[in-house]
Protein backbone atom coordinates (compact mmCIF):
# COMPACT_ATOMS: atom_id res chain seq x y z
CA UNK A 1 20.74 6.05 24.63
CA UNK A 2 19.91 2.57 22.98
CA UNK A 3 20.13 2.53 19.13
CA UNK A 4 16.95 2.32 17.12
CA UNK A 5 15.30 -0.55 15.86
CA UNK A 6 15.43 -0.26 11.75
CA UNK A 7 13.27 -1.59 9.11
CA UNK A 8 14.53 -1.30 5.46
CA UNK A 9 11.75 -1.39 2.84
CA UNK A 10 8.31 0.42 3.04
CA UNK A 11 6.00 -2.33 1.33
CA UNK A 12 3.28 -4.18 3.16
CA UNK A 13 5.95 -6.41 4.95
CA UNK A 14 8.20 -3.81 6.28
CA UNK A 15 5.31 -1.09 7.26
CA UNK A 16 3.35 -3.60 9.18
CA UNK A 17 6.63 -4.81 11.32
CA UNK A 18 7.07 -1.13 12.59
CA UNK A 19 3.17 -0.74 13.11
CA UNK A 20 3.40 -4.23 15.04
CA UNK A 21 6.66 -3.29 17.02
CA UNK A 22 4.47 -0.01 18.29
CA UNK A 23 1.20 -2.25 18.74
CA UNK A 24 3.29 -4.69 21.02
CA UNK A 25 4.78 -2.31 22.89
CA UNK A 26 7.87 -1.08 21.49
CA UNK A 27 8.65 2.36 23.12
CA UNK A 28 12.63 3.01 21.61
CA UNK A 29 13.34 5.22 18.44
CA UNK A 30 12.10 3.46 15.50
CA UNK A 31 13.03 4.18 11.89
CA UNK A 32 11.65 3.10 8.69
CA UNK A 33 13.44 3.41 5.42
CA UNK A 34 12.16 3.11 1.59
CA UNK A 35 13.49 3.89 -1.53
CA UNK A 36 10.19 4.91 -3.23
CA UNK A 37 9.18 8.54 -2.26
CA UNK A 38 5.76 7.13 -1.73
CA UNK A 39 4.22 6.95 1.72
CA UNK A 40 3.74 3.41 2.08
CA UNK A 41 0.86 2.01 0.18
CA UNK A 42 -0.57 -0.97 -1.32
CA UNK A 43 0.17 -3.26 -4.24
CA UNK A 44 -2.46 -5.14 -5.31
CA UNK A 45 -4.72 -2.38 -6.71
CA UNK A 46 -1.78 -1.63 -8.89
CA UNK A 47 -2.64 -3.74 -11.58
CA UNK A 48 -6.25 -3.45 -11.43
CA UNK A 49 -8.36 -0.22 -9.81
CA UNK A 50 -5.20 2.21 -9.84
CA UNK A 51 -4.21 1.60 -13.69
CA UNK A 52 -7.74 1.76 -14.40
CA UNK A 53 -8.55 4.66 -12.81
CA UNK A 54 -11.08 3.73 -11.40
CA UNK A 55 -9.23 4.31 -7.87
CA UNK A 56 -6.89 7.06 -7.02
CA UNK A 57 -3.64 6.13 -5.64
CA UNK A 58 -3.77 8.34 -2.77
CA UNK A 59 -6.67 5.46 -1.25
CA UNK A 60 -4.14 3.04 -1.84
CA UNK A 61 -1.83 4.27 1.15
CA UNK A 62 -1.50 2.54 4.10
CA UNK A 63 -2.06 5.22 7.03
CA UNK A 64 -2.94 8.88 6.49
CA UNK A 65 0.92 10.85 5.93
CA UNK A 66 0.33 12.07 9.63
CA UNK A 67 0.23 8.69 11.79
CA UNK A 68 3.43 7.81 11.17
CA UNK A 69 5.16 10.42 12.96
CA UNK A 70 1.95 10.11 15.72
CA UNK A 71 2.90 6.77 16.09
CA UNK A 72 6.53 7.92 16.70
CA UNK A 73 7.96 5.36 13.36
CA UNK A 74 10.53 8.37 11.62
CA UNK A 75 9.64 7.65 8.21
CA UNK A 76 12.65 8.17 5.62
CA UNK A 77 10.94 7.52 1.71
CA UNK A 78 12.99 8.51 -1.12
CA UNK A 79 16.35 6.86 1.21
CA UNK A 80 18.21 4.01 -0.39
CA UNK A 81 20.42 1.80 1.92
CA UNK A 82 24.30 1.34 0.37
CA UNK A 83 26.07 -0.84 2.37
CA UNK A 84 25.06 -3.22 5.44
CA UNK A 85 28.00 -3.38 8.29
CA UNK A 86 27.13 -5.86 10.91
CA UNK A 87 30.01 -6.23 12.83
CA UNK A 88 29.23 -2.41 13.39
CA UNK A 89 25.92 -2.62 13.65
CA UNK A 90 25.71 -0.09 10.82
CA UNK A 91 23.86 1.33 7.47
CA UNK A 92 25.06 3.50 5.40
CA UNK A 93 22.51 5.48 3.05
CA UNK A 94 22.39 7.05 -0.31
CA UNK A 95 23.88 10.35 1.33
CA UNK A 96 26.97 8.82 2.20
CA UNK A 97 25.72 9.02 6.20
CA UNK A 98 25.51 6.39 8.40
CA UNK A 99 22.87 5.28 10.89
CA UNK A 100 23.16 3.25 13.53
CA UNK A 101 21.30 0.33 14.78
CA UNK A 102 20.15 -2.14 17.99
CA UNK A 103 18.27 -4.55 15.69
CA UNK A 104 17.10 -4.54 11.89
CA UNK A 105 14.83 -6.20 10.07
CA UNK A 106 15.34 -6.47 5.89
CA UNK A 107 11.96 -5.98 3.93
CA UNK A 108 13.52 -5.07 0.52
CA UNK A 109 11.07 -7.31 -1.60
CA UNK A 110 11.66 -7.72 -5.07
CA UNK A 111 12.93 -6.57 -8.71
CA UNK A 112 10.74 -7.41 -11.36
CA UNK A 113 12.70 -9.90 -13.79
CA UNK A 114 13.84 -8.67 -17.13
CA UNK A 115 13.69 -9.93 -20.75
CA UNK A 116 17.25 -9.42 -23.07
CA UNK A 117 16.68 -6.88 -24.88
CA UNK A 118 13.80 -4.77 -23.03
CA UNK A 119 15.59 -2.77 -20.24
CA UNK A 120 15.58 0.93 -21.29
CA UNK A 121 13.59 0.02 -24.59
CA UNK A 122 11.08 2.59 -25.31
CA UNK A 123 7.63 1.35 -25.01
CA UNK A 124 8.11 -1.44 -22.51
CA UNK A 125 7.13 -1.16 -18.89
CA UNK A 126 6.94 -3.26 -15.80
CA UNK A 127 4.74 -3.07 -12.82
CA UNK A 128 6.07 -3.17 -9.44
CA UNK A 129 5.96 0.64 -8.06
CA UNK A 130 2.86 2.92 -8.08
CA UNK A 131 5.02 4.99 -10.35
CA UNK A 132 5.24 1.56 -12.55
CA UNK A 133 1.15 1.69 -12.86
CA UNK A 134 1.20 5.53 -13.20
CA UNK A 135 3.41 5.30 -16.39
CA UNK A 136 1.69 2.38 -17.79
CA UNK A 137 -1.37 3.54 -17.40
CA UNK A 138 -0.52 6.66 -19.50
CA UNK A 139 0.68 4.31 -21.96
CA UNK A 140 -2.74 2.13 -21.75
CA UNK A 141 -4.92 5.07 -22.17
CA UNK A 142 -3.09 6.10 -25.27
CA UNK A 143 -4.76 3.06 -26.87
CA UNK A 144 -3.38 -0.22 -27.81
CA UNK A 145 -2.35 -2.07 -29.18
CA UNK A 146 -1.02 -3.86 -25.82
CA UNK A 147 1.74 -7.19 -25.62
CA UNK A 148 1.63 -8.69 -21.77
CA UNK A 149 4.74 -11.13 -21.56
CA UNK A 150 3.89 -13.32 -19.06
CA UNK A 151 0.37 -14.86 -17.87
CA UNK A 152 0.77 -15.12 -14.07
CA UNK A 153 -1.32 -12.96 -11.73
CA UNK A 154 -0.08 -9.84 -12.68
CA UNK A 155 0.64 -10.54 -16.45
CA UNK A 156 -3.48 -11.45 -16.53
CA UNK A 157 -4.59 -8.87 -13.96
CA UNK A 158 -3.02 -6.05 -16.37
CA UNK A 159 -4.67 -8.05 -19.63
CA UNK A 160 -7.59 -7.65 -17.75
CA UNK A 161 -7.57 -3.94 -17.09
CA UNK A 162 -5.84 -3.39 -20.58
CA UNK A 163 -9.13 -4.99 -22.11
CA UNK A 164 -11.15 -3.34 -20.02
CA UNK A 165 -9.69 0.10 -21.06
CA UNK A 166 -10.52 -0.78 -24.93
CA UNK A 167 -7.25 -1.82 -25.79
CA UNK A 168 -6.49 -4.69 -28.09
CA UNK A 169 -4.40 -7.30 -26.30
CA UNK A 170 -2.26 -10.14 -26.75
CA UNK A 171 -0.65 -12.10 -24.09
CA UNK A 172 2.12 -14.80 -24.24
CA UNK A 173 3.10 -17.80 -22.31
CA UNK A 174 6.29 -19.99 -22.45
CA UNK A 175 4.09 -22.42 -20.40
CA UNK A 176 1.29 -24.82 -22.14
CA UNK A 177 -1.24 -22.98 -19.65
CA UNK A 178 -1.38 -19.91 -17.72
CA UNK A 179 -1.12 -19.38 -14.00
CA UNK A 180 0.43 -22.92 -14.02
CA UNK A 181 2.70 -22.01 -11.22
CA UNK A 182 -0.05 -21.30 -8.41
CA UNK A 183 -3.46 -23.29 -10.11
CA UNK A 184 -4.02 -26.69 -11.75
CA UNK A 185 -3.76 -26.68 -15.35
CA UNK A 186 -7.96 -27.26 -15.69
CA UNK A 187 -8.55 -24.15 -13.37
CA UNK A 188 -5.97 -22.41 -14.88
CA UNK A 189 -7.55 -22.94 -18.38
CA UNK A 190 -11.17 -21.78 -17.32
CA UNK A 191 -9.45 -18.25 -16.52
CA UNK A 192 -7.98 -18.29 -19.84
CA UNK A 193 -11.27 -19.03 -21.49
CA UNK A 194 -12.54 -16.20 -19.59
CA UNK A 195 -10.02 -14.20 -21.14
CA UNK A 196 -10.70 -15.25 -24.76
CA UNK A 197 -14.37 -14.34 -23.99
CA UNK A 198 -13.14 -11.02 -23.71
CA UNK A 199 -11.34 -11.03 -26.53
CA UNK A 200 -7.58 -11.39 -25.88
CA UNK A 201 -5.58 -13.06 -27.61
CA UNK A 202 -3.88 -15.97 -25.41
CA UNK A 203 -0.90 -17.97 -27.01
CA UNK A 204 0.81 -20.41 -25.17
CA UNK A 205 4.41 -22.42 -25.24
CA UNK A 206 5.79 -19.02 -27.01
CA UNK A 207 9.12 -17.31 -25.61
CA UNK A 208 9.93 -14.08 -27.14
CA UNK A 209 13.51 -13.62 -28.17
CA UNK A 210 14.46 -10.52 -29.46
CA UNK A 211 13.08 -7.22 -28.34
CA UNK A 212 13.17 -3.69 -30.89
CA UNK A 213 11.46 -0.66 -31.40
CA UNK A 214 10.59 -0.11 -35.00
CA UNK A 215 9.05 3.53 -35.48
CA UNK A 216 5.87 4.09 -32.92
CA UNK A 217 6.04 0.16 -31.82
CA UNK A 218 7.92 -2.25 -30.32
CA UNK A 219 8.58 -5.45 -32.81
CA UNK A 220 8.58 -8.90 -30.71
CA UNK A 221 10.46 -12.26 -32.15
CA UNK A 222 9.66 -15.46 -31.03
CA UNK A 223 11.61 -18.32 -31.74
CA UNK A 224 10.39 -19.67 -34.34
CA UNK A 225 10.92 -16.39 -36.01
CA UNK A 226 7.48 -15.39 -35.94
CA UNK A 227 6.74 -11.36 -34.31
CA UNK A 228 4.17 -9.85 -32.90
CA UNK A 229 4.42 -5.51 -32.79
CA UNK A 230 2.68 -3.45 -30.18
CA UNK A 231 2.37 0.09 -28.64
CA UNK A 232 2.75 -0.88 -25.51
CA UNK A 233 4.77 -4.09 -24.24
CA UNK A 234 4.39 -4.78 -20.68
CA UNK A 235 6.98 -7.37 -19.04
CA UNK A 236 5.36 -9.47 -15.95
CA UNK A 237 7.63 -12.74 -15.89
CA UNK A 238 8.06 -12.55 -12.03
CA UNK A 239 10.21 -10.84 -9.53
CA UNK A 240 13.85 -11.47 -8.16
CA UNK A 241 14.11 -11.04 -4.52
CA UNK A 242 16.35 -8.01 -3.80
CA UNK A 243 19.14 -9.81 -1.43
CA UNK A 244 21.88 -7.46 -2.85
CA UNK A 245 22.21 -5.34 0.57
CA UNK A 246 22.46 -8.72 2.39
CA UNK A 247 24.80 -10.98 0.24
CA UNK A 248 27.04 -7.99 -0.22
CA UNK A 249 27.23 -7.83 3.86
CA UNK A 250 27.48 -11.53 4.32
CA UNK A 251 24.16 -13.14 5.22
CA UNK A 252 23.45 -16.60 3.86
CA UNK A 253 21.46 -16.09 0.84
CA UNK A 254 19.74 -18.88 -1.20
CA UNK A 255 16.78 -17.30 -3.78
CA UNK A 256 15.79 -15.09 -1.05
CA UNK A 257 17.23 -13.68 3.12
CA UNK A 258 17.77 -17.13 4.82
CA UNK A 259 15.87 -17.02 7.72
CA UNK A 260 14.78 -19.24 10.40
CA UNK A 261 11.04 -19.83 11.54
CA UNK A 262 11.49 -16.33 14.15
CA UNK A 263 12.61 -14.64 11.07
CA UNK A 264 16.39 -14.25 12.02
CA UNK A 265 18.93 -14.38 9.68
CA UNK A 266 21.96 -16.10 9.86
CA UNK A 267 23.59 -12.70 11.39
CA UNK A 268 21.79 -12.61 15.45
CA UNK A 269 19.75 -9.54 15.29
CA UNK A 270 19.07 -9.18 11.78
CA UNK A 271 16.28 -10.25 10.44
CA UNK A 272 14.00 -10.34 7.10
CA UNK A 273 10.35 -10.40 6.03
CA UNK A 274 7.69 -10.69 3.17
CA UNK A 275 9.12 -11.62 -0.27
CA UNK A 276 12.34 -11.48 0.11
CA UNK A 277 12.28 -13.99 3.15
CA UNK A 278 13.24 -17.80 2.42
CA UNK A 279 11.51 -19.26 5.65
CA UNK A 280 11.52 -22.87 6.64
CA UNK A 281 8.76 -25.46 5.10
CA UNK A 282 5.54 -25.93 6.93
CA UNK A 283 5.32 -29.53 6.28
CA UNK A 284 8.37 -31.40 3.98
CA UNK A 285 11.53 -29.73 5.96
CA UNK A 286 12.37 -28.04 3.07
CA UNK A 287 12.57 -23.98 2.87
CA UNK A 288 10.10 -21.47 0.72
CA UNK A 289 9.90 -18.12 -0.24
CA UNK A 290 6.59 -16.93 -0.87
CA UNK A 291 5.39 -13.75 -2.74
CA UNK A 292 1.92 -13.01 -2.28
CA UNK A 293 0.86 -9.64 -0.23
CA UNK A 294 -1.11 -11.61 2.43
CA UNK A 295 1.70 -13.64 3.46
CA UNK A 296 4.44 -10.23 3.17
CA UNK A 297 1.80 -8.91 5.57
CA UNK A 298 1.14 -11.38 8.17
CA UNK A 299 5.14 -12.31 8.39
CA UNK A 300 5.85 -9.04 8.81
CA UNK A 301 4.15 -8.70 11.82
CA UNK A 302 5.00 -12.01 13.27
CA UNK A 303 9.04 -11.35 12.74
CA UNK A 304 8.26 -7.94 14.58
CA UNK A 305 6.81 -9.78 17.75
CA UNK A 306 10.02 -12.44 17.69
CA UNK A 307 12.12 -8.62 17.41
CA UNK A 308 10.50 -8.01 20.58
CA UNK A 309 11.61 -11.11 22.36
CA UNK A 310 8.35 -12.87 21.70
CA UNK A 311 9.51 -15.69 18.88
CA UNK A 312 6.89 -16.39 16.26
CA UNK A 313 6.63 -18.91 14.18
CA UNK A 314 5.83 -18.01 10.49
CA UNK A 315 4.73 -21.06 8.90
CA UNK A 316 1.14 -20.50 7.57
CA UNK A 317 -0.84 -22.43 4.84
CA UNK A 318 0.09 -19.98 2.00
CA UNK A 319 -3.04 -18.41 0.04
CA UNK A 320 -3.83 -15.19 -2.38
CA UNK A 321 -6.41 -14.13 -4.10
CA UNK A 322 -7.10 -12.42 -7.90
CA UNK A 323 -9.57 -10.17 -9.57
CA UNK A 324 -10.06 -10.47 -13.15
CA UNK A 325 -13.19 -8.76 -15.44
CA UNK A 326 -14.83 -8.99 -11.79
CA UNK A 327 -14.73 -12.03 -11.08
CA UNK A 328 -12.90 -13.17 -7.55
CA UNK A 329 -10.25 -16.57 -7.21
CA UNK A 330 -9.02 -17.71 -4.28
CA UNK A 331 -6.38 -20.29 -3.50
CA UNK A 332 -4.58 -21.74 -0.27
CA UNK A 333 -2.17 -24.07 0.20
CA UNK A 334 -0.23 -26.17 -3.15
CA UNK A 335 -3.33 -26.35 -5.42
CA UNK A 336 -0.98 -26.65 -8.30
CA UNK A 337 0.72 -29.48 -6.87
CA UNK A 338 0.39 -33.53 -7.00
CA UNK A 339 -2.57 -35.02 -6.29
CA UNK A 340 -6.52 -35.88 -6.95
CA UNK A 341 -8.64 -32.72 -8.08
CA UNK A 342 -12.29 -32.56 -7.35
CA UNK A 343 -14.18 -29.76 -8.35
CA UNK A 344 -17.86 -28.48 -7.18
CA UNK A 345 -19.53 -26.02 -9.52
CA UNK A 346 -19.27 -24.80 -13.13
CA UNK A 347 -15.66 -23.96 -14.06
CA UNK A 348 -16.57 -22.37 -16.68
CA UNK A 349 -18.77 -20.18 -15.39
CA UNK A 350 -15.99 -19.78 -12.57
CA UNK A 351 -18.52 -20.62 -9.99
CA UNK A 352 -16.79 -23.41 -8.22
CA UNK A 353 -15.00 -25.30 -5.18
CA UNK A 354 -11.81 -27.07 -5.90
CA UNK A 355 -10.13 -29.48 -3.64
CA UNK A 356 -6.91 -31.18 -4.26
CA UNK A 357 -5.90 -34.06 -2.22
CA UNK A 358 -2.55 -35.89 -2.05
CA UNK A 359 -2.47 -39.28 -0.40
CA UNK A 360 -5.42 -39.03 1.65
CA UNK A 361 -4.71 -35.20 2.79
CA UNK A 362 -6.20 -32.12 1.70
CA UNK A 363 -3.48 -29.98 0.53
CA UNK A 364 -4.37 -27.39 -2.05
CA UNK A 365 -8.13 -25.39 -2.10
CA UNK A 366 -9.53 -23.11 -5.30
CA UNK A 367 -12.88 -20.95 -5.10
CA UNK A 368 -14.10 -18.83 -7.55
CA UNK A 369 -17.37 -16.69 -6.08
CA UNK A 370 -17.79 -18.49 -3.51
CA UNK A 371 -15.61 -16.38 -0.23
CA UNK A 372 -17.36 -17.48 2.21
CA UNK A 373 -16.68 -21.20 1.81
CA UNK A 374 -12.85 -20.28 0.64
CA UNK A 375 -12.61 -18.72 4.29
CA UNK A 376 -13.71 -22.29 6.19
CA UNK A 377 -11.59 -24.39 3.72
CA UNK A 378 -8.66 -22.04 4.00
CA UNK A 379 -9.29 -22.55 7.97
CA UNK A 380 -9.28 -25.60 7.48
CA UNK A 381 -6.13 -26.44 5.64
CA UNK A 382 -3.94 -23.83 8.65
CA UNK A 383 -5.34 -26.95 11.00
CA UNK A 384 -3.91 -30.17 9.14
């Protein structure tokens, strides 16, 4: 009997390359392994209608508990993977017992990044897992006050919610602007505003040093010695893909699984996916890694088809989307990068089109409200 085909990791990359290897056709033994004891679900309501509550997590999972096993995929949650032997075509698991395998495909994602100081400290929390947003949210409910360290999409996204839950918030940036690493720095201040309508308390260029917990809240240093004390600190300074598994078994790892456009690592029938994936350039030459959910799930897919003997190109324009105090942005492409911005609409109302062109060529595309012409822009930027 042929060996399985094996997916490691049970986020929106890995699930949707053994829903795509049945789709296409794929009739062998198929197993898919997570460490989470979570059926698989989805992440982006983590940091917005789950810690709210305004959502329960069980509508956050991917297929009803049932179709996995009517689909044939032998799902293993709660598993961790040890030790990667591809000379033997081999994985050993948390258990000590090995399983065998024809081909594998690496989904393992990401850690989120820590700050000196915070790991184990009581009172500080990260957001990664649903059992991340089920503590926190415990936490958040409990009242404020509430220190976000970080102002990317999650850092704000969780602002957002934490405001919305009555809790007095502060968030702090290293950068002079928020979001600066995925919008311009004029978009990027019209969220902010929107923020400081709502009464949180932005500060930017600040990086926290020093990390204690003094009685029922956690004390905060910056630099300059200043400090800033809250109930509830909540890390979001970005994730570090999880390569451990493959750099300890010898795949060429560089910030991220080295892979080629198919998805194939440098070791012939192993391959990765989603956010832990650093995929070849769609335009410069150059390699990326990119972590938003849309692009986890539509690689995903694509390196399950090139599994199959069908290879698949993964190079898409990359593009996400955010949801803060109910309003909707959308971006595609390198919005944040060089070039001329022109912008339709009200920023500050956040009721806009935003086009960035470099050297005659449309590269980068921001909407706020306005889907509908995000969708034909974002259509149009896959084409050039």
């Amino acid at each position: 009997m042929p060996e399985p085909y094996v997916v490691v990791g049970t986020g929106i990359a890995g699930a949707n390359a053994a829903l795509t290897l049945r789709a296409e056709g794929y009739a062998g033994d198929l197993v898919l392994i997570g460490e989470e004891p979570e059926l698989p679900y989805r992440r982006p309501p983590l940091s917005k209608e789950i810690l709210s509550g305004a959502q329960p997590p069980s509508r956050s999972l991917l297929r009803p508990a049932s179709s996995w096993a009517e689909q044939g995929i032998e799902l293993r949650t709660g598993t961790a993977v040890t030790a990667l032997r591809p000379a033997e075509r081999t994985l050993v698991l948390d258990d000590g017992s090995p399983l065998r395998y024809d081909r594998l495909l690496l989904a393992t994602g990401g850690r989120p990044r820590h700050l000196p100081g915070t790991e184990g400290l009581a009172g500080v929390h990260r957001l990664r897992t649903l059992a991340d947003a089920r503590d926190l949210r415990a936490a958040l409910i409990d009242g404020g006050p509430v220190l976000v360290v970080g102002a990317g999409l999650i850092g704000l996204e969780v602002a957002a919610t934490a405001g919305g839950m009555g809790c007095e918030v502060t968030v702090t940036e290293t950068e002079a602007h928020p979001l600066r690493r995925v919008l311009p720095a004029a978009i990027a201040d019209a969220v902010t505003g929107l923020h400081r309508a709502r009464g949180v308390d932005v500060r930017t260029g600040v990086r926290l040093e020093r990390f204690e917990r003094q009685g029922d809240f956690v004390v905060a240093t910056d630099a300059r010695g200043a400090a800033l004390s809250a109930r509830t600190v909540v890390v979001a300074v970005g994730m570090a893909p999880d390569t451990d598994l493959a750099e300890r078994a010898g795949l060429k790892v560089d910030d991220g699984i080295v892979v080629d456009a198919f998805g194939e690592t440098s070791v012939p029938g192993i391959y990765a996916a989603g956010d832990v994936a650093r995929r070849p350039a769609r335009a410069d030459g150059g390699s990326c890694r990119v972590e938003h959910w849309t692009n986890a799930q539509d690689h995903g897919a694509a390196v399950a088809r090139s599994m199959l003997g069908v290879p698949t190109p993964h190079t898409p324009v990359p593009w996400f989307w955010t949801h803060q105090y109910g309003t909707n942005i959308q971006a595609a492409g390198h919005p944040q990068g060089p070039g001329t911005l022109t912008v339709e609409g009200d920023l500050e109302a956040l009721d806009f089109t935003a086009l960035l062109h470099h050297e005659d060529r449309l590269t980068g595309v921001v909407c706020a409200g306005r889907a509908r012409e995000f969708k034909a822009l974002r259509t149009r930027l896959d084409a050039t």
